[in-house]
C-alpha atoms as a PDB file:
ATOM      1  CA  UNK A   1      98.296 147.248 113.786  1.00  0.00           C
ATOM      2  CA  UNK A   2      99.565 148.557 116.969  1.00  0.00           C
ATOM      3  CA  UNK A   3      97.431 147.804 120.135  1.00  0.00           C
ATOM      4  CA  UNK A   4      95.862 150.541 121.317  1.00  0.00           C
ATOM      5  CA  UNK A   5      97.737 153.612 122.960  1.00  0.00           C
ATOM      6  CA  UNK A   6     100.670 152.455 121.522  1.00  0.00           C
ATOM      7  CA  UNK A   7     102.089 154.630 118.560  1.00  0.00           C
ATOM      8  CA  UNK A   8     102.399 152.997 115.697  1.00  0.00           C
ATOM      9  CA  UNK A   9     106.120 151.826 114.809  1.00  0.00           C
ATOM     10  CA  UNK A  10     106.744 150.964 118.131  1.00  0.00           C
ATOM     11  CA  UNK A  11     106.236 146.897 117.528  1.00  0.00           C
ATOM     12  CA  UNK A  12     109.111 147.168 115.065  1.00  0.00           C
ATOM     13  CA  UNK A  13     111.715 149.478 117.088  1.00  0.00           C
ATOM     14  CA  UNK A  14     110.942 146.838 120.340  1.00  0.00           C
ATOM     15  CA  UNK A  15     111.719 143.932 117.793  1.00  0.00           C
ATOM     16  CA  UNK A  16     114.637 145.430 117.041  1.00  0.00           C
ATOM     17  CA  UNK A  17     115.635 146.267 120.324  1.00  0.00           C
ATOM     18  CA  UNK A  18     115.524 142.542 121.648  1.00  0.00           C
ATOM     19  CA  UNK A  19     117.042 141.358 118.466  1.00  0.00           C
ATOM     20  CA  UNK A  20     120.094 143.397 118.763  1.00  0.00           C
ATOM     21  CA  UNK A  21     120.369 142.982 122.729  1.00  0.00           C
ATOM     22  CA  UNK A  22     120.466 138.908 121.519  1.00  0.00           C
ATOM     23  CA  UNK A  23     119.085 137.733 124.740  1.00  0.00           C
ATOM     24  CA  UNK A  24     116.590 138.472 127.508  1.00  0.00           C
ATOM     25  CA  UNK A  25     115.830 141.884 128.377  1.00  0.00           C
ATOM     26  CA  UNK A  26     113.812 143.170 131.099  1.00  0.00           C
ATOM     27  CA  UNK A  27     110.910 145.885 130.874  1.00  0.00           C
ATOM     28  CA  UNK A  28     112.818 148.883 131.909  1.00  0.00           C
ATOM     29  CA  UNK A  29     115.668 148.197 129.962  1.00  0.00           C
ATOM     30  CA  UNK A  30     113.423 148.068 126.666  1.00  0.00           C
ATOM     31  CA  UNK A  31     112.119 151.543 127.966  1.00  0.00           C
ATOM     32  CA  UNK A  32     114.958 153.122 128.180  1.00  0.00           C
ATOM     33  CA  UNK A  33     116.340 152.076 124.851  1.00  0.00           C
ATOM     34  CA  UNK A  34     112.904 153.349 123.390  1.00  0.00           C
ATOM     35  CA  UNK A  35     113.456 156.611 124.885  1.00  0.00           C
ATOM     36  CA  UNK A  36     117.517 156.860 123.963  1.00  0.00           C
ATOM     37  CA  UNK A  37     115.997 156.345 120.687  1.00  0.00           C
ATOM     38  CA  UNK A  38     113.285 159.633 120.803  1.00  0.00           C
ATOM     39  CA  UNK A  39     110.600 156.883 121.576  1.00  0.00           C
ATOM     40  CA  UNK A  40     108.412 157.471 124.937  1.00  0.00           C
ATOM     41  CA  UNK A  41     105.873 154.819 125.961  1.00  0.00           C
ATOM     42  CA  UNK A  42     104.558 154.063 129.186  1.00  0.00           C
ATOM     43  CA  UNK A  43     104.991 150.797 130.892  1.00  0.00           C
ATOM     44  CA  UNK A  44     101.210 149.812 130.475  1.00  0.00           C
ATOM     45  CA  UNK A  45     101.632 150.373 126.690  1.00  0.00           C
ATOM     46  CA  UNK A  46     104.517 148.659 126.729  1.00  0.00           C
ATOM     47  CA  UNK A  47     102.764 145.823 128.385  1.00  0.00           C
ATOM     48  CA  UNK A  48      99.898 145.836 125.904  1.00  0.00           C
ATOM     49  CA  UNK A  49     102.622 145.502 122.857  1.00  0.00           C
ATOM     50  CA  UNK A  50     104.247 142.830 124.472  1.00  0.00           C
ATOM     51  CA  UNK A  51     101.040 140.906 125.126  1.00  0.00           C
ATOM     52  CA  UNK A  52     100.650 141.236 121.199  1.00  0.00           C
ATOM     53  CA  UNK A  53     104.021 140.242 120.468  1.00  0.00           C
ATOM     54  CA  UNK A  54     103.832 137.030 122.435  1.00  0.00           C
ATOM     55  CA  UNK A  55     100.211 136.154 121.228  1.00  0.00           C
ATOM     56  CA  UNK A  56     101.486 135.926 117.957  1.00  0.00           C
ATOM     57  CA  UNK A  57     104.964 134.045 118.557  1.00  0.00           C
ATOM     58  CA  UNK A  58     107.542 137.038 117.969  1.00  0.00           C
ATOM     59  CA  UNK A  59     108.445 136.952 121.602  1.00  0.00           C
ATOM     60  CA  UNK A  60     108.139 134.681 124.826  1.00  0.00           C
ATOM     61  CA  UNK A  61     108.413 136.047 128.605  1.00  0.00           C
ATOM     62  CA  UNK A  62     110.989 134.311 130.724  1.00  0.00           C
ATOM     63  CA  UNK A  63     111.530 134.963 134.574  1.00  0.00           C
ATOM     64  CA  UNK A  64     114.397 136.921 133.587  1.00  0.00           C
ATOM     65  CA  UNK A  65     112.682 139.013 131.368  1.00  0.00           C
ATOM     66  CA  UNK A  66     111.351 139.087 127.280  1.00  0.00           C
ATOM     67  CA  UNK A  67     113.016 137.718 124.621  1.00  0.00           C
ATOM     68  CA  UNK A  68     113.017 137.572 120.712  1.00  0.00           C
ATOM     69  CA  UNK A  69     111.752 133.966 119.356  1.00  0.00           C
ATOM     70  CA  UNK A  70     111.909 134.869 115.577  1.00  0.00           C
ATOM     71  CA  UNK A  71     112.591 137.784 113.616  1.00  0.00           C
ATOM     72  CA  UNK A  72     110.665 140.372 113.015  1.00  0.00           C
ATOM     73  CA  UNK A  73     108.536 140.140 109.707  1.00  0.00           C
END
């Protein structure tokens, strides 16, 4: 379920957006691949669907950015 004010299918195009870049990627890099690929979201509901994806091990936060610790179910 997708946190709230986050469109659903969202979690799964930002999976797939860190798994292709293969390493770290910063916030407003992820935004702008969501939005090359018809996808706006704001930074705060980017936030929130980050917070999700690291609560439940998908991803980890680095100082250089977000990155990808398994694959996306």
């Amino acid at each position: 379920m997708a946190p709230s004010g986050v469109p659903p299918g969202l979690r799964s195009a930002v999976l797939e957006i860190l798994r292709s870049a293969g390493g770290v990627l910063r916030r407003r890099k992820i935004l702008e691949a969501l939005e090359q690929r018809g996808h706006r979201l704001s930074l705060a509901g980017l936030n929130r669907l980050l917070d999700e994806t690291r609560r439940d091990g998908a991803t980890e936060e680095t100082p250089d950015g977000v990155r990808l610790l398994r694959p996306p179910p």
